[in-house]
C-alpha atoms as a PDB file:
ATOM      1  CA  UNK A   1     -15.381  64.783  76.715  1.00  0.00           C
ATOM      2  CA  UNK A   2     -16.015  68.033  73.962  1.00  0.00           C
ATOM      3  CA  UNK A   3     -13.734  69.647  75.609  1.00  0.00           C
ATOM      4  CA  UNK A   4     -13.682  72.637  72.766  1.00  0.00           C
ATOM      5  CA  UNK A   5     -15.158  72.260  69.311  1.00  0.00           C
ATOM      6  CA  UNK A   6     -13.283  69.840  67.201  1.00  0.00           C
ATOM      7  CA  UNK A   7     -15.566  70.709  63.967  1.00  0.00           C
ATOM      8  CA  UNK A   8     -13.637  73.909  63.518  1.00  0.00           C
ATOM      9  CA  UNK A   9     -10.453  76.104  64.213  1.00  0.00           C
ATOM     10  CA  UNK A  10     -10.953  79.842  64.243  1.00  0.00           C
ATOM     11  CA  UNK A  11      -8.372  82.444  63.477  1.00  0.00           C
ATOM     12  CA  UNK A  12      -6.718  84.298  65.970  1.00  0.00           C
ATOM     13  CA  UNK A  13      -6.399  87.807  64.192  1.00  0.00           C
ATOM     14  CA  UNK A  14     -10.781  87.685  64.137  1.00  0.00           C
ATOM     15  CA  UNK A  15     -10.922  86.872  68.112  1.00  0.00           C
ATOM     16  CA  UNK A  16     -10.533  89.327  70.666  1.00  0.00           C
ATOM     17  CA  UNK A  17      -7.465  88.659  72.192  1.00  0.00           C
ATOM     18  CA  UNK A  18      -8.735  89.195  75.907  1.00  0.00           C
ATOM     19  CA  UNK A  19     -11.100  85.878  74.729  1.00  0.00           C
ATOM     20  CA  UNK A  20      -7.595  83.806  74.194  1.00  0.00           C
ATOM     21  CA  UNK A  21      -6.244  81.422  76.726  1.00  0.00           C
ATOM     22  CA  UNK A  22      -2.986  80.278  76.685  1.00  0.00           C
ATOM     23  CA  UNK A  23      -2.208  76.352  77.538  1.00  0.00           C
ATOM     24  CA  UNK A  24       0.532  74.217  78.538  1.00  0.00           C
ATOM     25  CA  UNK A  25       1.555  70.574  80.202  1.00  0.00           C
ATOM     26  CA  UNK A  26       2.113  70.197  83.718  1.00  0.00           C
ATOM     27  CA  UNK A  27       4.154  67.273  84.215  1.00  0.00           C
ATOM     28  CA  UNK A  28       4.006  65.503  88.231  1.00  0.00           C
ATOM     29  CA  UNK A  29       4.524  62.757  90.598  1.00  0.00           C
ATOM     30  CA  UNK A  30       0.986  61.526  92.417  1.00  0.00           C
ATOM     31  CA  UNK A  31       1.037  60.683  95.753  1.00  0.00           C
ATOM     32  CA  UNK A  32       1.024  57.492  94.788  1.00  0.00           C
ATOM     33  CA  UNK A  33       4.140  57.213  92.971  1.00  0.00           C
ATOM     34  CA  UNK A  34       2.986  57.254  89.257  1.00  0.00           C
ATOM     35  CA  UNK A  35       3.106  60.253  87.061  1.00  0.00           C
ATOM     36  CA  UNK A  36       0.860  62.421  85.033  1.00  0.00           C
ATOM     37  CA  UNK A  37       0.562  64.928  82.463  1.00  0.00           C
ATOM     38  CA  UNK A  38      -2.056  67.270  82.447  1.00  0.00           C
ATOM     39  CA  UNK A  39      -3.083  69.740  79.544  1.00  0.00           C
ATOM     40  CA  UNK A  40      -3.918  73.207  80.868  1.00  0.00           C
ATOM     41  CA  UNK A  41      -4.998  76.207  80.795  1.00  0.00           C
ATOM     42  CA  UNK A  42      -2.749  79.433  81.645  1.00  0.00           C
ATOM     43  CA  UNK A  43      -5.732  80.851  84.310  1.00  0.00           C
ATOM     44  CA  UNK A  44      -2.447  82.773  85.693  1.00  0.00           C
ATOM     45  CA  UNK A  45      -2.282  85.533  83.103  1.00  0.00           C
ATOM     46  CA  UNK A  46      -6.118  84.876  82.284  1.00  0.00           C
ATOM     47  CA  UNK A  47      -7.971  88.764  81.843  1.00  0.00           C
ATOM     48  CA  UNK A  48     -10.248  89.349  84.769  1.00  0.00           C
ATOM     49  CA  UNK A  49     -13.370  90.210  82.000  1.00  0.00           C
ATOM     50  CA  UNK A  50     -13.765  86.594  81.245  1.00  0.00           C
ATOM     51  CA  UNK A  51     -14.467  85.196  84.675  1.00  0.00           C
ATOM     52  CA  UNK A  52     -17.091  86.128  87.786  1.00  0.00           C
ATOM     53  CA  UNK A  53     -14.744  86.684  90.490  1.00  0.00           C
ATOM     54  CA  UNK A  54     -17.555  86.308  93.319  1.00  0.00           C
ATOM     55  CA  UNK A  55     -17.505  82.635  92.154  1.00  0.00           C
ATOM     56  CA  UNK A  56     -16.335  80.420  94.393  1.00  0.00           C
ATOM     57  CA  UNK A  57     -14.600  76.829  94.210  1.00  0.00           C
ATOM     58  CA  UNK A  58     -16.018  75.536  97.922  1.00  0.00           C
ATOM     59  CA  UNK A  59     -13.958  72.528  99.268  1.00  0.00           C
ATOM     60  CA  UNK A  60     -14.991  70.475 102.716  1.00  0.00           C
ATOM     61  CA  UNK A  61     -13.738  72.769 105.536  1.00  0.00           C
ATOM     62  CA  UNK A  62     -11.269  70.667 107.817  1.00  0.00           C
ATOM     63  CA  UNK A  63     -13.669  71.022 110.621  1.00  0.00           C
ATOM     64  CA  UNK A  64     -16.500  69.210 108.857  1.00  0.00           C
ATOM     65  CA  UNK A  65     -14.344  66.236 108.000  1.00  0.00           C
ATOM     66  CA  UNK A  66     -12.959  65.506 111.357  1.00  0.00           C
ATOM     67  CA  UNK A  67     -16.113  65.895 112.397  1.00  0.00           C
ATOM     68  CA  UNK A  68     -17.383  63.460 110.073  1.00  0.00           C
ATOM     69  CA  UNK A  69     -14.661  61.141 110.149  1.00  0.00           C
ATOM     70  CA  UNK A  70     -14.938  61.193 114.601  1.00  0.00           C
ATOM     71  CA  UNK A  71     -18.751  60.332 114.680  1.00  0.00           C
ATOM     72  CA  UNK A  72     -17.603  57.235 111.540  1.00  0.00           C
ATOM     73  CA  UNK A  73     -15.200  56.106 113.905  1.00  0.00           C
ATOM     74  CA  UNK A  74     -17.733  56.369 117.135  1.00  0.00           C
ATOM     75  CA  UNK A  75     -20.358  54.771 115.644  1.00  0.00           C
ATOM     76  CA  UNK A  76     -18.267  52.278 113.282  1.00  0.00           C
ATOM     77  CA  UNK A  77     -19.982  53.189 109.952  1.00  0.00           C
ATOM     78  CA  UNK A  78     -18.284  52.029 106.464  1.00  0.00           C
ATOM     79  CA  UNK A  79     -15.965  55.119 105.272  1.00  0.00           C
ATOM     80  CA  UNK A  80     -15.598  54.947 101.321  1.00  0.00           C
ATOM     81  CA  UNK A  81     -13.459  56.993  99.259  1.00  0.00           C
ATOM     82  CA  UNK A  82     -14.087  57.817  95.789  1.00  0.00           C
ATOM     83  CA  UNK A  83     -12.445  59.980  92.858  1.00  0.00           C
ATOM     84  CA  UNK A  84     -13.767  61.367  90.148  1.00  0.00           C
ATOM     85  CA  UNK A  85     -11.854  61.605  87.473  1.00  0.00           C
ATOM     86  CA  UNK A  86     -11.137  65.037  84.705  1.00  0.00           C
ATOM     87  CA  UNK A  87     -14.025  66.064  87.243  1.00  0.00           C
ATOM     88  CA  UNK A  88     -13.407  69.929  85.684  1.00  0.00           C
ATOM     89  CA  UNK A  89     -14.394  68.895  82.460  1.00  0.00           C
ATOM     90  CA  UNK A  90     -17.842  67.906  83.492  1.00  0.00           C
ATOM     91  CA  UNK A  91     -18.360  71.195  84.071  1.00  0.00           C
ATOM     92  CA  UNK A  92     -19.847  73.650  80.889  1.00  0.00           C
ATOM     93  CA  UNK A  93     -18.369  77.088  80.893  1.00  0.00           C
ATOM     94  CA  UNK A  94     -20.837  80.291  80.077  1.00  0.00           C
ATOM     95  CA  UNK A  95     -18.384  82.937  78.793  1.00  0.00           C
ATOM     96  CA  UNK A  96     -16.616  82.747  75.106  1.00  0.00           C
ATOM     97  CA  UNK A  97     -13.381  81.731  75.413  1.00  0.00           C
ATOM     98  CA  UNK A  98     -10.687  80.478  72.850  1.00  0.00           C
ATOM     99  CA  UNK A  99      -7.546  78.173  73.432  1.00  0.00           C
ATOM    100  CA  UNK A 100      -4.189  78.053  71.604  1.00  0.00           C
ATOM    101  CA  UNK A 101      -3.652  73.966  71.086  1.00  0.00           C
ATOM    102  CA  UNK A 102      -0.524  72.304  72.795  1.00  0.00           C
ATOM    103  CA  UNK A 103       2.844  74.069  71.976  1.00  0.00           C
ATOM    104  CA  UNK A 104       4.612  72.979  68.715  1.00  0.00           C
ATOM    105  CA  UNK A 105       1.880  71.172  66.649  1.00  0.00           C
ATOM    106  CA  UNK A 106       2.734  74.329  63.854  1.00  0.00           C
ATOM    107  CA  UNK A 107      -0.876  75.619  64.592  1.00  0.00           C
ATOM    108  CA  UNK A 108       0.183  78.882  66.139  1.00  0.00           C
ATOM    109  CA  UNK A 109      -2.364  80.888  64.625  1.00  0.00           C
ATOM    110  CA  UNK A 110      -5.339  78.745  64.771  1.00  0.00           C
ATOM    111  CA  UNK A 111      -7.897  78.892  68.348  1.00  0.00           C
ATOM    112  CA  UNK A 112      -9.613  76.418  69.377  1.00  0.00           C
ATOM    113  CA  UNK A 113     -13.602  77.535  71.602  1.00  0.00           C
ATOM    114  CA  UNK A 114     -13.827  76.244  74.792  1.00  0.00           C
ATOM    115  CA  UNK A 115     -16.531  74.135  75.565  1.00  0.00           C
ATOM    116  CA  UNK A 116     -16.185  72.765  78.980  1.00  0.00           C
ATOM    117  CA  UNK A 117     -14.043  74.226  82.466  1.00  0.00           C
ATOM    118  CA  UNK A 118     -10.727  73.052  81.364  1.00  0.00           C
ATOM    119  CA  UNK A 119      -8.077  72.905  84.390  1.00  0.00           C
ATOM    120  CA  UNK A 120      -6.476  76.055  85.014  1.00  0.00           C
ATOM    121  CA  UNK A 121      -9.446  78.284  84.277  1.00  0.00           C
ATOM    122  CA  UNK A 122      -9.873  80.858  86.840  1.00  0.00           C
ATOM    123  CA  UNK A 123     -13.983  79.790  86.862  1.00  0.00           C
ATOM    124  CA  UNK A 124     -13.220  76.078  86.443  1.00  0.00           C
ATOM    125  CA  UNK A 125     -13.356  75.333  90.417  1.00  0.00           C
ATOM    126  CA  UNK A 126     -16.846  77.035  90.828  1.00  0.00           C
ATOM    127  CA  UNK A 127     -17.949  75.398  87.619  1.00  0.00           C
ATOM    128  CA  UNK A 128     -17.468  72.030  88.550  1.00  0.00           C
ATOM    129  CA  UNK A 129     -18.569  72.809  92.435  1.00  0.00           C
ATOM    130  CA  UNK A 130     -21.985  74.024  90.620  1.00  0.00           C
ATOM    131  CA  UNK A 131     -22.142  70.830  88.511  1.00  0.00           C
ATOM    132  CA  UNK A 132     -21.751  67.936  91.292  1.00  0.00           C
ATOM    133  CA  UNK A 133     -23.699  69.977  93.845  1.00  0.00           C
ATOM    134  CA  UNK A 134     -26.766  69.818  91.293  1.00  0.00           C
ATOM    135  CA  UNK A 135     -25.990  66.093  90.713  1.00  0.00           C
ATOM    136  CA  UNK A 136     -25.970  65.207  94.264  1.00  0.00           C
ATOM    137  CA  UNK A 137     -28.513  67.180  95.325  1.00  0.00           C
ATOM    138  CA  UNK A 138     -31.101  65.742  92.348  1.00  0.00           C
ATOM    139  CA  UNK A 139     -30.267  62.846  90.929  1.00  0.00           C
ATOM    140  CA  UNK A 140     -28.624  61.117  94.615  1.00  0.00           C
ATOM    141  CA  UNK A 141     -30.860  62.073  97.035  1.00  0.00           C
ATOM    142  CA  UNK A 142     -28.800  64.265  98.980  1.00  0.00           C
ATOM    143  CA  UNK A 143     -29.636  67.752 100.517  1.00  0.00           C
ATOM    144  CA  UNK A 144     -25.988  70.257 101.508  1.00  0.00           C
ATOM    145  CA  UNK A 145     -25.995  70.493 104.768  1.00  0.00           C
ATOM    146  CA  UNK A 146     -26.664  74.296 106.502  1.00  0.00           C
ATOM    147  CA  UNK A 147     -23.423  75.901 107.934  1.00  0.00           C
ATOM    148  CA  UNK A 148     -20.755  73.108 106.212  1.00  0.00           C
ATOM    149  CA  UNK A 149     -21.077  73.663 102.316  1.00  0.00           C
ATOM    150  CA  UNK A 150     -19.588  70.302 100.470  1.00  0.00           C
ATOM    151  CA  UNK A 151     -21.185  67.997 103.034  1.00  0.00           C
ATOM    152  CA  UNK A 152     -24.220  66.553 101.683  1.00  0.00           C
ATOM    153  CA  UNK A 153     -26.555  64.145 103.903  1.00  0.00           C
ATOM    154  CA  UNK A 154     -29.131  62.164 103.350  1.00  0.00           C
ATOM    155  CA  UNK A 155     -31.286  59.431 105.553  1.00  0.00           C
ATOM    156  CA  UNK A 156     -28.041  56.903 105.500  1.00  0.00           C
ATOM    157  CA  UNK A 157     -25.348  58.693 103.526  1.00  0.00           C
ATOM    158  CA  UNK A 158     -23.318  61.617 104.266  1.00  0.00           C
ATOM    159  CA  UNK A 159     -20.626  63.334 101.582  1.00  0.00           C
ATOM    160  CA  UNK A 160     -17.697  64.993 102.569  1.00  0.00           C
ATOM    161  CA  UNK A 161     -16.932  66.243  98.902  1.00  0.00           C
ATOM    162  CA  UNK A 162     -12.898  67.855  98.285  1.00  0.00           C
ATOM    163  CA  UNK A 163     -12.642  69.131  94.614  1.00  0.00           C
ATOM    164  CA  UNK A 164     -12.869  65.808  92.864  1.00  0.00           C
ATOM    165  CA  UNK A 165     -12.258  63.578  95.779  1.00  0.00           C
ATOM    166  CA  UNK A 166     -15.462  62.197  97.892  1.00  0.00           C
ATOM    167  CA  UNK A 167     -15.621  60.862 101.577  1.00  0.00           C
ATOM    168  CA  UNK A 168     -18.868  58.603 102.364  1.00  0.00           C
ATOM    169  CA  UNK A 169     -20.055  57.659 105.473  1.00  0.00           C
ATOM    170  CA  UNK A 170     -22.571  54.994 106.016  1.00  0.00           C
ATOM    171  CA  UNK A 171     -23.889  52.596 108.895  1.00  0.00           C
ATOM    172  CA  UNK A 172     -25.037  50.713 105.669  1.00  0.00           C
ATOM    173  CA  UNK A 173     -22.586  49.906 103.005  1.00  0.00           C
ATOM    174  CA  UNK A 174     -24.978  48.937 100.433  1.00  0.00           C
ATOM    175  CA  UNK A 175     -26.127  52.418 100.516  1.00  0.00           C
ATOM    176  CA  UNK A 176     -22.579  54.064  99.792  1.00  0.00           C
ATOM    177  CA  UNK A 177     -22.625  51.331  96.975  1.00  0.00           C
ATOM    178  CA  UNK A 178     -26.405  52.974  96.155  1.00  0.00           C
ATOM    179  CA  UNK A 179     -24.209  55.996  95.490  1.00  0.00           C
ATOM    180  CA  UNK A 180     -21.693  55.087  93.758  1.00  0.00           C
ATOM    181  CA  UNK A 181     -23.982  53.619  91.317  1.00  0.00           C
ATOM    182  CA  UNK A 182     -26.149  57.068  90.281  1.00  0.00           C
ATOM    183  CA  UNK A 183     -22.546  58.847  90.445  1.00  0.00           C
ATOM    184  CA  UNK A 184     -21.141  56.651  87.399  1.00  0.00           C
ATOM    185  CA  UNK A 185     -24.265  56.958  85.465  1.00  0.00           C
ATOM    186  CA  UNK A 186     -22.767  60.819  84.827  1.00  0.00           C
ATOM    187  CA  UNK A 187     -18.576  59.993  85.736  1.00  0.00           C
ATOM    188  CA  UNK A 188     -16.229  58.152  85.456  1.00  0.00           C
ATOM    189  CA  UNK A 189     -15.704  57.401  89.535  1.00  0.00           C
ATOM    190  CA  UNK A 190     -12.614  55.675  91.170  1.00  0.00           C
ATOM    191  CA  UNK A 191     -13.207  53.853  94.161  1.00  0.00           C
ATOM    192  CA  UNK A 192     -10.035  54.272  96.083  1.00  0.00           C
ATOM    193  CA  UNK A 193     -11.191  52.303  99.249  1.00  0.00           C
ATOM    194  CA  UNK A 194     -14.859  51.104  99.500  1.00  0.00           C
ATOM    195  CA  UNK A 195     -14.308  50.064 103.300  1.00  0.00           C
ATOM    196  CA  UNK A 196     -15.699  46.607 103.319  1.00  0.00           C
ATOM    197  CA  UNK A 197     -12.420  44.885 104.155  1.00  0.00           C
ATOM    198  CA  UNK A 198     -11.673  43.686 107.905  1.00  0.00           C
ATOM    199  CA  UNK A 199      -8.191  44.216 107.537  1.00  0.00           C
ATOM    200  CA  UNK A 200      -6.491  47.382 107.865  1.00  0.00           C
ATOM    201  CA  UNK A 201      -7.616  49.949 105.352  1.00  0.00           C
ATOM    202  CA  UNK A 202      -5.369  52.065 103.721  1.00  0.00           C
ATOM    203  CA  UNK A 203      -6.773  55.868 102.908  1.00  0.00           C
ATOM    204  CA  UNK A 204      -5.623  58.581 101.370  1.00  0.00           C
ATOM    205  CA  UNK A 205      -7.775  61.791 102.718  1.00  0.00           C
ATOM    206  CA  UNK A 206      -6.888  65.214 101.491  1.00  0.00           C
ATOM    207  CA  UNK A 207      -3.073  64.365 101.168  1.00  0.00           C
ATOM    208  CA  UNK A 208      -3.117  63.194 104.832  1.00  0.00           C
ATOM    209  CA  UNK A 209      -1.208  59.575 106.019  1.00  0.00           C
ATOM    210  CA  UNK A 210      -4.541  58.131 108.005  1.00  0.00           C
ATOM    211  CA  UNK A 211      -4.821  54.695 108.908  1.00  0.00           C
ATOM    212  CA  UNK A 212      -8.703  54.243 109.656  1.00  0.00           C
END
């Protein structure tokens, strides 16, 4: 995904040390009991010069979804539930900023440059925010709606939209399929329950145990 250069290393004693990021794994148990390890960055000790703190990384407020998910209930439209996955490495970042690689690969003094929002980067929520909104909102049709940032509407479709997770809502399912499709022309998107299926439908909604 060019997530940093991989043409060239650059020397840590010739970078300004503010511009260096620190990394390491995080090692967990999903929610749905498999495991994953993720290589970060260390946005906890990150210098404030290389970020825009007025940024912000907008998720669905819990309002807007119940909301959402009442009127899909009332009016028995198709409720589909995507993923998108390494969605923060979509997302390019502006400022110059240097890595260390993984611990213990004997490459202590070699950086590598950043080239997209890798996880843990304090601008990495806002960057990817920025990138999807621009996706949805010109290549899918959709407009954000006023008052609830990360719910998107169109004629047929509305998007509740939670970091990398996505909540559709359609009295039409082939247009939540319509979706889908211009989505995975840009990412790789998970369907985790398209919502076709008469029998009962298993979601997982913002870490919540829903039965729909």
């Amino acid at each position: 995904m060019n997530t940093w250069e991989t043409d060239k290393y650059y020397d840590r004693n010739s970078i300004d040390p503010k511009n260096i990021i620190s990394s390491m794994f995080i090692f967990n148990k999903k929610r749905d009991g498999t495991y994953k390890a993720r290589f970060v960055a260390r946005g906890d000790i990150q210098h404030p010069d290389t970020y825009d703190p007025g940024m912000q990384s907008n998720t669905v407020h819990h309002y807007a979804l119940m909301t959402s998910l009442s009127l899909a209930l009332d009016n028995d439209y198709y409720v589909t539930q995507l993923d998108i996955s390494s969605a923060y490495l979509y997302a390019d970042i502006k400022e110059e900023l240097y890595i260390r690689p993984p611990p213990r690969l004997g490459m202590n003094n070699k950086l590598l440059r950043l080239k997209k929002s890798l996880y843990g980067l304090k601008q990495s929520g806002a960057n990817w925010y920025e990138t999807i909104k621009s996706y949805l909102i010109k290549q899918c049709g959709m407009d954000e709606v006023r008052g609830w940032s990360c719910v998107f509407k169109n004629s047929q479709v509305t998007i509740c939209l939670f970091v990398d997770d996505m909540i559709l809502f359609s009295k039409d399912l082939k247009a939540n399929k319509k979706i889908i499709a211009n989505l995975r022309r840009q990412y790789d998107t998970k369907i985790i329950n398209l919502g076709e299926s008469d029998n009962e439908i298993q979601y997982d909604i913002l870490g919540l145990e829903n039965k729909i």
